[in-house]
C-alpha atoms as a PDB file:
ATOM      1  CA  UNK A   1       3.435 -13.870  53.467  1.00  0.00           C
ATOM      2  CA  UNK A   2       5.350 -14.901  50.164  1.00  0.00           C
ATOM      3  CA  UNK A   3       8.784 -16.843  50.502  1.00  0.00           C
ATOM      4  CA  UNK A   4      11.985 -15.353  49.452  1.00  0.00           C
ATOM      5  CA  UNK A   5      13.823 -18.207  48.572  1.00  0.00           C
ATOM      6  CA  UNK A   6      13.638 -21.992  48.251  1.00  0.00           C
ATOM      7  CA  UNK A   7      16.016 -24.996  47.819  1.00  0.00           C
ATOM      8  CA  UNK A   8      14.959 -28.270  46.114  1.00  0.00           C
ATOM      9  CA  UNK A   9      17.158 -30.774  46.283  1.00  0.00           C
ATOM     10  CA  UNK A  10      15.340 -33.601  44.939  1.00  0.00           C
ATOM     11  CA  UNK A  11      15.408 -36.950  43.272  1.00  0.00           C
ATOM     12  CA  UNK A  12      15.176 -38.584  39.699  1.00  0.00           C
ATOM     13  CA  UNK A  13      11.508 -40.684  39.803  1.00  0.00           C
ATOM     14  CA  UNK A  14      11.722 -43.753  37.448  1.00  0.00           C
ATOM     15  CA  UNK A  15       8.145 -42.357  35.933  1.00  0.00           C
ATOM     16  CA  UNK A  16       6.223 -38.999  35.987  1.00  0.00           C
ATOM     17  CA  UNK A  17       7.834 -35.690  37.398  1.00  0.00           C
ATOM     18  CA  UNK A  18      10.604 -35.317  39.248  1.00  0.00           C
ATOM     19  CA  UNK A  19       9.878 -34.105  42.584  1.00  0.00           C
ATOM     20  CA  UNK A  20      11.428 -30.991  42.369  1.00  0.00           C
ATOM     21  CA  UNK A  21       9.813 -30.526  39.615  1.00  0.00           C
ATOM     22  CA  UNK A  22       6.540 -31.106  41.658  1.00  0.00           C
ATOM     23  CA  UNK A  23       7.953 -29.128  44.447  1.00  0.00           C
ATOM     24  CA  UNK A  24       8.843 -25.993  41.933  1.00  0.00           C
ATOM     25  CA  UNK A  25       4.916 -26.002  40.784  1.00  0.00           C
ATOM     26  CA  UNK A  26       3.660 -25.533  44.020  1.00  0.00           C
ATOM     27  CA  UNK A  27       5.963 -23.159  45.696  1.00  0.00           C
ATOM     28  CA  UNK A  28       6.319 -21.165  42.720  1.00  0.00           C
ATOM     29  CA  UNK A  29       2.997 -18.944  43.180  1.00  0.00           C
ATOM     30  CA  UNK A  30       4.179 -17.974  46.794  1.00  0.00           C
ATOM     31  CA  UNK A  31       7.701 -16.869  46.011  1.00  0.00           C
ATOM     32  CA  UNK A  32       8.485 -13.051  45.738  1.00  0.00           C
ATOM     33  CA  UNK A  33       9.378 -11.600  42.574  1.00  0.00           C
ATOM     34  CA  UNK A  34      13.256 -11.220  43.488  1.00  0.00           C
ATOM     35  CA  UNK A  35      13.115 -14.489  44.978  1.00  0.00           C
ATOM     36  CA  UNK A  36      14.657 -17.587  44.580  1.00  0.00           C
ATOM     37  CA  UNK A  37      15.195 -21.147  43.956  1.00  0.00           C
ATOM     38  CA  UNK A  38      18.135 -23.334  43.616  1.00  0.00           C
ATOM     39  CA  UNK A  39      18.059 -26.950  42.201  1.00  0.00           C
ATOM     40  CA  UNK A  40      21.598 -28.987  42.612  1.00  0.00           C
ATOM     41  CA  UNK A  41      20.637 -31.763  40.433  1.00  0.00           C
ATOM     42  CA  UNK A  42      19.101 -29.509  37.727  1.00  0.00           C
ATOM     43  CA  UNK A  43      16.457 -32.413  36.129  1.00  0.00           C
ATOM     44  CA  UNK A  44      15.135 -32.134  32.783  1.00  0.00           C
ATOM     45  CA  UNK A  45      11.578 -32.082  34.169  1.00  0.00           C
ATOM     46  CA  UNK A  46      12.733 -28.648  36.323  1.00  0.00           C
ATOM     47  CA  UNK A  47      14.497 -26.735  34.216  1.00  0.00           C
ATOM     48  CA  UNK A  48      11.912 -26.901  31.558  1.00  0.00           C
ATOM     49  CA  UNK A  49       9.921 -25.439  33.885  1.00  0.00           C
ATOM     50  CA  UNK A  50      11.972 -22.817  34.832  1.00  0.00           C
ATOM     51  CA  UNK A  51      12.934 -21.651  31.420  1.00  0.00           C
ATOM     52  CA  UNK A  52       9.732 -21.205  30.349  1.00  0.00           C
ATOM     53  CA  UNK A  53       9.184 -17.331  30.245  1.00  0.00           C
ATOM     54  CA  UNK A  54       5.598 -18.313  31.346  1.00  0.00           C
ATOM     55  CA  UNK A  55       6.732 -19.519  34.300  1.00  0.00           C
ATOM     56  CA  UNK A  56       8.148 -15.942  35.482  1.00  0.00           C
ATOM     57  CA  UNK A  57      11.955 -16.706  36.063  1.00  0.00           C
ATOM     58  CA  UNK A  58      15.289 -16.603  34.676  1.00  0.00           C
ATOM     59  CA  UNK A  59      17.755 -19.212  35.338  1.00  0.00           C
ATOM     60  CA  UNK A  60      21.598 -20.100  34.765  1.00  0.00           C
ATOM     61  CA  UNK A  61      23.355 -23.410  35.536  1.00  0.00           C
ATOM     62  CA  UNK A  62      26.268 -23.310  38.025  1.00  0.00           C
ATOM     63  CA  UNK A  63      29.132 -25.212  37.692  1.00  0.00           C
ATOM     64  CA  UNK A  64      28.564 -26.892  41.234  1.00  0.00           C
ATOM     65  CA  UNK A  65      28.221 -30.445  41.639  1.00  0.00           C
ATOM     66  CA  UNK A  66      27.815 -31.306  38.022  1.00  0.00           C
ATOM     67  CA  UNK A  67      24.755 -28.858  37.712  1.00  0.00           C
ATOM     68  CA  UNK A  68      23.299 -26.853  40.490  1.00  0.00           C
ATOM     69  CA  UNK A  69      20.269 -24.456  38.439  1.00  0.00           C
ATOM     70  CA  UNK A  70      19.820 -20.885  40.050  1.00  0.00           C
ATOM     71  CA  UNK A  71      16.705 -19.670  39.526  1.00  0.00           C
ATOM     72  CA  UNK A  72      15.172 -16.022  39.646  1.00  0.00           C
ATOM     73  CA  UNK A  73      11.558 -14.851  39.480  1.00  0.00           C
ATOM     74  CA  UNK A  74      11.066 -12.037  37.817  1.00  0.00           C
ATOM     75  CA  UNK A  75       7.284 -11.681  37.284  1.00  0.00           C
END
């Protein structure tokens, strides 16, 4: 079964990817297209992910806690 939505709320790493970053890459190819993800800390790392058409979403920053990224996937 694929997962409708998902909430990373993850940490800043001093080196390499961000773990939601990580996290993102490997739940990514079990979420639904119309599913979800939201990030509150919206790293670099994972919303270059996300905003790569690629990657199969669309995203949008809310203006919750500074930066909370809502993502959609789409294909």
């Amino acid at each position: 079964m694929r997962a409708r939505r998902c909430a990373i709320d993850g940490w800043p790493g001093d080196k390499g990817p961000t773990l939601a970053r990580q996290v993102v890459e490997i739940v990514a190819p079990q979420l639904r297209v119309g599913g979800y993800v939201m990030n509150d800390n919206a790293e670099a790392d994972f919303l270059e992910f996300v905003r790569d058409p690629d990657n199969g979403f669309v995203s949008i920053t809310l203006p919750l806690k500074g930066g909370t990224e809502l993502c959609l996937k789409v294909a």
